[in-house]
PDB file of N, CA and C in Angstrom:
ATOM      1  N   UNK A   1      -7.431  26.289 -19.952  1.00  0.00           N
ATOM      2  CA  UNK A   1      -6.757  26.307 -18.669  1.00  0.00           C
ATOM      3  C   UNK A   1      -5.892  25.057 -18.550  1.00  0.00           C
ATOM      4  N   UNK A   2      -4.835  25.391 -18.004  1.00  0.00           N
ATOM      5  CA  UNK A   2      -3.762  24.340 -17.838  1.00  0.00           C
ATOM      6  C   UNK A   2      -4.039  23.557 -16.641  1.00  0.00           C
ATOM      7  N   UNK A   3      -4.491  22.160 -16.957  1.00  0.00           N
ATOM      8  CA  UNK A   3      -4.404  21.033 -15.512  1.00  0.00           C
ATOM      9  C   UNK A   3      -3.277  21.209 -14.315  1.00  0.00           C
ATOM     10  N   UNK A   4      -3.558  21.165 -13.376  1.00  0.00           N
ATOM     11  CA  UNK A   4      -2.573  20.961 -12.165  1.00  0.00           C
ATOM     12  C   UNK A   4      -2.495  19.528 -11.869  1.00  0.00           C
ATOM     13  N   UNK A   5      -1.577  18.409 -11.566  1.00  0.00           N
ATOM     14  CA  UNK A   5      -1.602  17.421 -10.771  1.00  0.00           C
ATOM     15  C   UNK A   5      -2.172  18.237  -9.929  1.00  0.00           C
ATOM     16  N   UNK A   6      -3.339  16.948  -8.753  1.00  0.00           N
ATOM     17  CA  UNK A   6      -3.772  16.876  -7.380  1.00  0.00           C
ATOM     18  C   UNK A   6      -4.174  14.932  -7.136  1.00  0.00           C
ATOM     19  N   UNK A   7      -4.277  15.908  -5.904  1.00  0.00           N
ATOM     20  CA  UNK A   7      -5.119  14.021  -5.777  1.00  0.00           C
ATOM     21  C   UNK A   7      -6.181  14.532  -4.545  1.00  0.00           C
ATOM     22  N   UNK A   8      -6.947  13.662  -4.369  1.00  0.00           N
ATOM     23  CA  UNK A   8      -8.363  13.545  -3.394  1.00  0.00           C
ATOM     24  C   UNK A   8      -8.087  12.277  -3.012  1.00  0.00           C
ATOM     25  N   UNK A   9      -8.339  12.093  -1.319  1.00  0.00           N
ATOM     26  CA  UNK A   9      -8.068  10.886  -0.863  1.00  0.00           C
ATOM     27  C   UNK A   9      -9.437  10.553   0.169  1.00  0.00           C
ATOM     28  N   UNK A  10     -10.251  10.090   0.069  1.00  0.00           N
ATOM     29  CA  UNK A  10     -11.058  10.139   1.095  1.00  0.00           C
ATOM     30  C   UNK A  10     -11.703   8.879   1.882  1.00  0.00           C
ATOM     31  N   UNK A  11     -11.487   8.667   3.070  1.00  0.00           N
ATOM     32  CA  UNK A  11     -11.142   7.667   3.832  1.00  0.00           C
ATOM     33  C   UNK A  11     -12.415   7.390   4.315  1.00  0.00           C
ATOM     34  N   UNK A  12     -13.333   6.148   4.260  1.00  0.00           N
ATOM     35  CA  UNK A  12     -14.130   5.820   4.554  1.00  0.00           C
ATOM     36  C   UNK A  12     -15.686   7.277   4.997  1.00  0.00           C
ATOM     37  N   UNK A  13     -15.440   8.198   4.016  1.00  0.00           N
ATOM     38  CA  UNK A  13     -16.225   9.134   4.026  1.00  0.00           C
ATOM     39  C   UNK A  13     -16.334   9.746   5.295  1.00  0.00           C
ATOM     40  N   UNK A  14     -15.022   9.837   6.257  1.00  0.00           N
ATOM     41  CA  UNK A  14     -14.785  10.736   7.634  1.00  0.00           C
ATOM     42  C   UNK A  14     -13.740  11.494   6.966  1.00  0.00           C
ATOM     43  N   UNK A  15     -12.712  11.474   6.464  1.00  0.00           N
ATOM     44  CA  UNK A  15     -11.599  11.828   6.335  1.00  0.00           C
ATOM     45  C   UNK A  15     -11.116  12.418   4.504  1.00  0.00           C
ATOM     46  N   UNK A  16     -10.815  13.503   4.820  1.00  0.00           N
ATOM     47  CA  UNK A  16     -10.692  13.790   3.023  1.00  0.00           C
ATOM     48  C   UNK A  16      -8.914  14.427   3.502  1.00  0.00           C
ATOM     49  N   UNK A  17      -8.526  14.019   2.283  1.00  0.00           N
ATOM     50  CA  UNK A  17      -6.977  14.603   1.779  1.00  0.00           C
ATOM     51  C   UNK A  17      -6.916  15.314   1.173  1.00  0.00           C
ATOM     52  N   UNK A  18      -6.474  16.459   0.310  1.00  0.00           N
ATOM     53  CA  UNK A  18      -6.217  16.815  -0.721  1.00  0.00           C
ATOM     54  C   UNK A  18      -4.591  17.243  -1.205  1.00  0.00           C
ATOM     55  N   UNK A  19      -3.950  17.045  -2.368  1.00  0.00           N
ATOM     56  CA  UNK A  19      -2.990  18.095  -2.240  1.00  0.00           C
ATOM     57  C   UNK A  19      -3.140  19.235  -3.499  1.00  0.00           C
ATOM     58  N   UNK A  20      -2.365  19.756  -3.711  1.00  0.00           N
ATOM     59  CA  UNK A  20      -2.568  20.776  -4.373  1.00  0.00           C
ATOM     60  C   UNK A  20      -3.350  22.419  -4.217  1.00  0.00           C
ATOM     61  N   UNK A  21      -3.257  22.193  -3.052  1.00  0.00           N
ATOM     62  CA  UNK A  21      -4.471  23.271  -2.507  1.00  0.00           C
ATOM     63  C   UNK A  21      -3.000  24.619  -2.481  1.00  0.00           C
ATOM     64  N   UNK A  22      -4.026  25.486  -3.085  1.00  0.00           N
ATOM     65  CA  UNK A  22      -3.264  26.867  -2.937  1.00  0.00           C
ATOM     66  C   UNK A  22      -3.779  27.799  -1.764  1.00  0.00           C
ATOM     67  N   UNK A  23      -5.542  27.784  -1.429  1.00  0.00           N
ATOM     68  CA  UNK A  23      -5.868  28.688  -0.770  1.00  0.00           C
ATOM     69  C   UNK A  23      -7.284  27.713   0.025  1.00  0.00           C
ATOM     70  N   UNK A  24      -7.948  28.333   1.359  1.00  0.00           N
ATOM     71  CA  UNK A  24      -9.287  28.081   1.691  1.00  0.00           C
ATOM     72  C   UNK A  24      -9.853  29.537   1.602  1.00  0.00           C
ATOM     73  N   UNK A  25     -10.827  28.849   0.849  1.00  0.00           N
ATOM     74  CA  UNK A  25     -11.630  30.486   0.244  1.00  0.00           C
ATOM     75  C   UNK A  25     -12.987  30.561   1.384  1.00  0.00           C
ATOM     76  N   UNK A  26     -13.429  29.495   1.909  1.00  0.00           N
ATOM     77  CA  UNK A  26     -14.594  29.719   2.923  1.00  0.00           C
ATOM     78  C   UNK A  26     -14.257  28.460   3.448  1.00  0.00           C
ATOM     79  N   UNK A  27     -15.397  28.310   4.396  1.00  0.00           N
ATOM     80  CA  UNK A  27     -15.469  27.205   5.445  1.00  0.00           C
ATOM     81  C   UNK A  27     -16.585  27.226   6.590  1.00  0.00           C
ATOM     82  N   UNK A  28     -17.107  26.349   6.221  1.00  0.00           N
ATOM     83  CA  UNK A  28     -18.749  26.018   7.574  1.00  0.00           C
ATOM     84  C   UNK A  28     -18.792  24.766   7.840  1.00  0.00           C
ATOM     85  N   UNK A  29     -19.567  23.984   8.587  1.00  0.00           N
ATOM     86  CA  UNK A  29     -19.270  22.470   9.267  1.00  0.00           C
ATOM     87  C   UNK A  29     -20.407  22.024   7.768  1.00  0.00           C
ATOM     88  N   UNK A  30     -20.896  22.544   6.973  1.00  0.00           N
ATOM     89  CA  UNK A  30     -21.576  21.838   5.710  1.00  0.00           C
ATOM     90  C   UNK A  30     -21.032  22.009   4.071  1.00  0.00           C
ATOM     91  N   UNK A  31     -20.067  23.027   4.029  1.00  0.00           N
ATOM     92  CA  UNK A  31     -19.072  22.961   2.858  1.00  0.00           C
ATOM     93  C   UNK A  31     -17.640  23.842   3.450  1.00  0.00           C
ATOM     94  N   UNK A  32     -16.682  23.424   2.467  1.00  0.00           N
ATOM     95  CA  UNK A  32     -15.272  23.861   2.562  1.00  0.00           C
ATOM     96  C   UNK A  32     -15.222  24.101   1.284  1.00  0.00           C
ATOM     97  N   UNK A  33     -14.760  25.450   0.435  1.00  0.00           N
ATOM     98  CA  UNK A  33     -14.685  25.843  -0.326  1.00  0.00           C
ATOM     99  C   UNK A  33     -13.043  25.985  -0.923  1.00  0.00           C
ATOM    100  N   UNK A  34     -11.926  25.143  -1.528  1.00  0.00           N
ATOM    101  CA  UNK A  34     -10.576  26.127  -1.835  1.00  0.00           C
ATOM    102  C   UNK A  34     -10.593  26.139  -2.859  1.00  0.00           C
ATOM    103  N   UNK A  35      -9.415  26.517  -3.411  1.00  0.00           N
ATOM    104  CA  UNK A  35      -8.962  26.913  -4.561  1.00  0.00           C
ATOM    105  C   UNK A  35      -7.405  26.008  -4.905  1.00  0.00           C
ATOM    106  N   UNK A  36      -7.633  25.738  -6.013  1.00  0.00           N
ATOM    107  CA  UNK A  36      -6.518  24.511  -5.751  1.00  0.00           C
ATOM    108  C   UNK A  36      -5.227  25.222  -6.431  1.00  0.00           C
ATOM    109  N   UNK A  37      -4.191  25.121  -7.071  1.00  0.00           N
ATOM    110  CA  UNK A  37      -2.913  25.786  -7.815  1.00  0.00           C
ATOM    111  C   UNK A  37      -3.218  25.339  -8.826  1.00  0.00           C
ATOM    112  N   UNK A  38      -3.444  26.731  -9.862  1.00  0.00           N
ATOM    113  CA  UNK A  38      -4.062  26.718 -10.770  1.00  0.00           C
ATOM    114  C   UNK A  38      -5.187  27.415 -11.085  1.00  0.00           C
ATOM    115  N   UNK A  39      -6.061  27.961 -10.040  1.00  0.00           N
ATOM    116  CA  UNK A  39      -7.153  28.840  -9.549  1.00  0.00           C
ATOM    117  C   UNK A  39      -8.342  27.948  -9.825  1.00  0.00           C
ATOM    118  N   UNK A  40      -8.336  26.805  -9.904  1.00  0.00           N
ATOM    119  CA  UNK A  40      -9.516  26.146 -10.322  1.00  0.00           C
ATOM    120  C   UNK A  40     -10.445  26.147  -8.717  1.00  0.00           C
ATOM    121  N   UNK A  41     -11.739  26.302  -8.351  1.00  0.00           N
ATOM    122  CA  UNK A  41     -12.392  26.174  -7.218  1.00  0.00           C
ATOM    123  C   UNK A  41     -12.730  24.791  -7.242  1.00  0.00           C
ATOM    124  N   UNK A  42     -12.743  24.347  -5.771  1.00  0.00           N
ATOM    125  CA  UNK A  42     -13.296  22.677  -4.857  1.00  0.00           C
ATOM    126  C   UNK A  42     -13.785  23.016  -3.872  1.00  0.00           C
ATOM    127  N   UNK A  43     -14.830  22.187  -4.084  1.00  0.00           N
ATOM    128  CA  UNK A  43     -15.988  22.375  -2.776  1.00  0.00           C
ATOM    129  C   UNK A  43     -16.120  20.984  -2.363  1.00  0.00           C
ATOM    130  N   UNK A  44     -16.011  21.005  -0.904  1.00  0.00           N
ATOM    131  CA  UNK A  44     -15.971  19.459  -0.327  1.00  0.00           C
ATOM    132  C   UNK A  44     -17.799  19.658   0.702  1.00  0.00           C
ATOM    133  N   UNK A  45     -18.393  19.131   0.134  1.00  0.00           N
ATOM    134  CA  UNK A  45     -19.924  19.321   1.278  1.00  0.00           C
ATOM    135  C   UNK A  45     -19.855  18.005   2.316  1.00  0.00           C
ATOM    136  N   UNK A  46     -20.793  18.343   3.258  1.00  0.00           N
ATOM    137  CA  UNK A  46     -21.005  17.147   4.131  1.00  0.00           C
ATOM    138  C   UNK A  46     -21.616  17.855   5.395  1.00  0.00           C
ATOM    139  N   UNK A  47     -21.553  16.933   6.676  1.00  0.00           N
ATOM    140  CA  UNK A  47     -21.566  17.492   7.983  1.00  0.00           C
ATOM    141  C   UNK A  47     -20.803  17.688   8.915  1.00  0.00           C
ATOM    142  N   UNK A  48     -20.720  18.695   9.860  1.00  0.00           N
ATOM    143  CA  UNK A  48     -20.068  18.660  10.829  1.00  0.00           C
ATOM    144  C   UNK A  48     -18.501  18.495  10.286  1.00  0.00           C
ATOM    145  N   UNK A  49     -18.224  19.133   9.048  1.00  0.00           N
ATOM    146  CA  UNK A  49     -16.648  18.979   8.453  1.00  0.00           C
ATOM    147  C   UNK A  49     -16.150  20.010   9.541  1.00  0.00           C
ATOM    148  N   UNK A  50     -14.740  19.945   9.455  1.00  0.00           N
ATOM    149  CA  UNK A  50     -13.859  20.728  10.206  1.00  0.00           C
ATOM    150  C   UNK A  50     -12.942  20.568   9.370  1.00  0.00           C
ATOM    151  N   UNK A  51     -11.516  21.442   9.124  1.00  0.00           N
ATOM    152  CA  UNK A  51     -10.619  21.540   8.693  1.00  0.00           C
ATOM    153  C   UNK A  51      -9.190  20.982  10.178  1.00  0.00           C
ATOM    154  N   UNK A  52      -8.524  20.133   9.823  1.00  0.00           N
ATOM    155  CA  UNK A  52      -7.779  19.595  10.853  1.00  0.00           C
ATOM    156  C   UNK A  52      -6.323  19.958  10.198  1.00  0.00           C
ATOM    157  N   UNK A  53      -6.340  20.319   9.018  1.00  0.00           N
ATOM    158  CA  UNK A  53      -4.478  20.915   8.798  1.00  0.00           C
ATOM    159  C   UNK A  53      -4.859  21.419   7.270  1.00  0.00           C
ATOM    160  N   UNK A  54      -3.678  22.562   7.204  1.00  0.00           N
ATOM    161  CA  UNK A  54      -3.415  23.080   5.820  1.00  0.00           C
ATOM    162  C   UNK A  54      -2.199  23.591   5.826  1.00  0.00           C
ATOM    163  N   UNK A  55      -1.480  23.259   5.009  1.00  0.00           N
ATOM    164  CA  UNK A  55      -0.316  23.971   4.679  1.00  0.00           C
ATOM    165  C   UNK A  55      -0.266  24.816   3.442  1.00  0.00           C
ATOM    166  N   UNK A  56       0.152  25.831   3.141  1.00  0.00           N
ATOM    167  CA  UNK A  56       0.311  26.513   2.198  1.00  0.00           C
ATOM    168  C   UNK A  56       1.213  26.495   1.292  1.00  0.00           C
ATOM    169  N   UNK A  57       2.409  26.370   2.223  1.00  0.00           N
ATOM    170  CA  UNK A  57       3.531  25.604   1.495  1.00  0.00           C
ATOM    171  C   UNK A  57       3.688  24.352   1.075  1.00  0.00           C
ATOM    172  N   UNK A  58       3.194  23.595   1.086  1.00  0.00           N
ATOM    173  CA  UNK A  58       3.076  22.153   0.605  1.00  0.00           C
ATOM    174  C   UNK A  58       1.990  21.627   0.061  1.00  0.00           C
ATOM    175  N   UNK A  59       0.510  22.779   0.107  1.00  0.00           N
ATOM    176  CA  UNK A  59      -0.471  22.859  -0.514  1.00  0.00           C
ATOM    177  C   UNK A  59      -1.511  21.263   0.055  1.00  0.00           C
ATOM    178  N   UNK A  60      -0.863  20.862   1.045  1.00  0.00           N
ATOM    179  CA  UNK A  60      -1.514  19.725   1.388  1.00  0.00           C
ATOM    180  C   UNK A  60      -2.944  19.966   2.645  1.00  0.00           C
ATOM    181  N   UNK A  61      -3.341  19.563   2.560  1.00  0.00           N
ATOM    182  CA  UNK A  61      -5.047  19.874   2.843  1.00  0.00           C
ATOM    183  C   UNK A  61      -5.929  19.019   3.556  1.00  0.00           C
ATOM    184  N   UNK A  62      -6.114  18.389   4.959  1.00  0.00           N
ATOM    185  CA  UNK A  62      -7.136  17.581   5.386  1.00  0.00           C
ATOM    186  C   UNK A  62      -8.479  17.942   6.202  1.00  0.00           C
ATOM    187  N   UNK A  63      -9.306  17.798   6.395  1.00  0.00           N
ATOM    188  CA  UNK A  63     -10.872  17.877   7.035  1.00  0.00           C
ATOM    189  C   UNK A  63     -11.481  16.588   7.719  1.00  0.00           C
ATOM    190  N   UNK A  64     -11.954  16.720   8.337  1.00  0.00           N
ATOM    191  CA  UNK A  64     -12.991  15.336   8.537  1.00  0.00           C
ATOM    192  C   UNK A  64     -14.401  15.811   8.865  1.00  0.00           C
ATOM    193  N   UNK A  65     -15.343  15.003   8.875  1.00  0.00           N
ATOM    194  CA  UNK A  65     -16.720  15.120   9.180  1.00  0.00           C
ATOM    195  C   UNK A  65     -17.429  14.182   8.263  1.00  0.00           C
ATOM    196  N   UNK A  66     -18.576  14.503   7.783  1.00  0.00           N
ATOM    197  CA  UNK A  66     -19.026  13.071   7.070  1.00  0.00           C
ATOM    198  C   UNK A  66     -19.384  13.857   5.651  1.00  0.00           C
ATOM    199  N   UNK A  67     -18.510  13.259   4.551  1.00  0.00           N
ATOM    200  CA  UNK A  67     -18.200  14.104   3.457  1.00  0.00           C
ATOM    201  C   UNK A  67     -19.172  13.576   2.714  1.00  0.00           C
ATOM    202  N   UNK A  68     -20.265  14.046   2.158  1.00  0.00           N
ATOM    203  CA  UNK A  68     -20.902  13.749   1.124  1.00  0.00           C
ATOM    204  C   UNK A  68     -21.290  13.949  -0.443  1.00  0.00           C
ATOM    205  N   UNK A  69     -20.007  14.603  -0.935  1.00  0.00           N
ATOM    206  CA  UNK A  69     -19.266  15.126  -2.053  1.00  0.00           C
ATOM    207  C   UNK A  69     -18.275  16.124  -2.350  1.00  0.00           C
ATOM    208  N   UNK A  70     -18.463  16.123  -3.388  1.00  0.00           N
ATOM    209  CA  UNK A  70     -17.016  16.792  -3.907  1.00  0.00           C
ATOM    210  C   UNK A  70     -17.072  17.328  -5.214  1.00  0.00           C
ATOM    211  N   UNK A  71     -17.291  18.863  -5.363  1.00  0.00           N
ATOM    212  CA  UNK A  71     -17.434  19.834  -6.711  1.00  0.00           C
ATOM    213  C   UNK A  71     -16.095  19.899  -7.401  1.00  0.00           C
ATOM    214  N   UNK A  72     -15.923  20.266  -8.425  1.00  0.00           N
ATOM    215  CA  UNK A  72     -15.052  21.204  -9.256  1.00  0.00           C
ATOM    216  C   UNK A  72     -15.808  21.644  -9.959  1.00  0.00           C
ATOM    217  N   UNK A  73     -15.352  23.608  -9.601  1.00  0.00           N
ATOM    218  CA  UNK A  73     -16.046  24.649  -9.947  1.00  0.00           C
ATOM    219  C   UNK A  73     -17.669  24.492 -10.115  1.00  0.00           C
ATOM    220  N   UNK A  74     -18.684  24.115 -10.691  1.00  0.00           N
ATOM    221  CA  UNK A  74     -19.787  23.946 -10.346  1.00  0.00           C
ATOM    222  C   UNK A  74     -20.169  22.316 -10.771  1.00  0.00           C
ATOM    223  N   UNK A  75     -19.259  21.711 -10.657  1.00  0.00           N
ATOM    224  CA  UNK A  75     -19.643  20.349 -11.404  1.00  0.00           C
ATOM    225  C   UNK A  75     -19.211  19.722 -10.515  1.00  0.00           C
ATOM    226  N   UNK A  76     -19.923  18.011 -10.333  1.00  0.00           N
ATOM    227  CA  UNK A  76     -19.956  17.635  -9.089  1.00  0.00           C
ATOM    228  C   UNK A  76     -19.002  16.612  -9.705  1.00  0.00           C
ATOM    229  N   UNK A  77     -18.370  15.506  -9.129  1.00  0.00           N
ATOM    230  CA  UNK A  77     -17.145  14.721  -9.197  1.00  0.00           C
ATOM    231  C   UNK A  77     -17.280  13.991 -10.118  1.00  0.00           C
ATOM    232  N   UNK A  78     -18.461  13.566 -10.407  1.00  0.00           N
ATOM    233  CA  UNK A  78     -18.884  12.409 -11.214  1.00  0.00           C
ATOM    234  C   UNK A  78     -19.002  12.643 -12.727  1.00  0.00           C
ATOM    235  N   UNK A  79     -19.047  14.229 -12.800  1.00  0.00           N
ATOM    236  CA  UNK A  79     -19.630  14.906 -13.858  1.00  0.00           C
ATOM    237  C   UNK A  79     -18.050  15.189 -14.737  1.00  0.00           C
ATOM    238  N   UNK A  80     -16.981  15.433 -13.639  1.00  0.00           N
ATOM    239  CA  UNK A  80     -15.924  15.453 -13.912  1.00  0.00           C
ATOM    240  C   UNK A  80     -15.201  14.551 -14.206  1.00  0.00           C
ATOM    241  N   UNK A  81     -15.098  13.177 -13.229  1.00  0.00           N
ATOM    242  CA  UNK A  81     -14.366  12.224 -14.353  1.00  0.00           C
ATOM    243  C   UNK A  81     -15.521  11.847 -16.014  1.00  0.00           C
ATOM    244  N   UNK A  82     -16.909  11.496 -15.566  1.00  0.00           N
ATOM    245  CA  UNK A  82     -17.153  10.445 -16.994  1.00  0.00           C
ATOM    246  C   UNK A  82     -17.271  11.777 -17.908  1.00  0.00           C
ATOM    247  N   UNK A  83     -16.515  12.804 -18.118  1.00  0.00           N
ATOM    248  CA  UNK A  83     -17.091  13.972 -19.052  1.00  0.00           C
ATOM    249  C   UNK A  83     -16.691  13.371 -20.435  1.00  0.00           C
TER     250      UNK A  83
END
């Protein structure tokens, strides 16, 4: 599978960024599920998240609540950078 640029920005663990987002595939105040360009799946967990903007066209993506990680496809962030 071919990499997409994105980036993840997350601001004192209230506030997450993303860009690259193609789609939101689910959403509850304890995970946000999308799909980024490229079809790869991201799961953002935490509490009380909310989704506060998405664009489709610009693929840009924010939430807040108190984020307490961050998947790609079933692997958790950490697993993904030191692979």
């Amino acid at each position: 599978m071919q990499e997409t640029k994105h980036s993840v920005i997350i601001e004192q663990r209230k506030l997450i960024s993303v860009s690259g987002v193609e789609s939101v595939n689910s959403f509850s105040e304890v995970r946000i599920v999308l799909t980024r360009v490229g079809g790869e799946k991201m799961s953002v967990v935490g509490t009380d998240l909310k989704i506060t903007s998405f664009s489709k066209a610009s693929g840009a993506f924010t939430a807040e609540g108190l984020i307490t990680g961050v998947q790609y496809g079933g692997k958790g962030l950490a697993a993904r950078i030191f692979k």
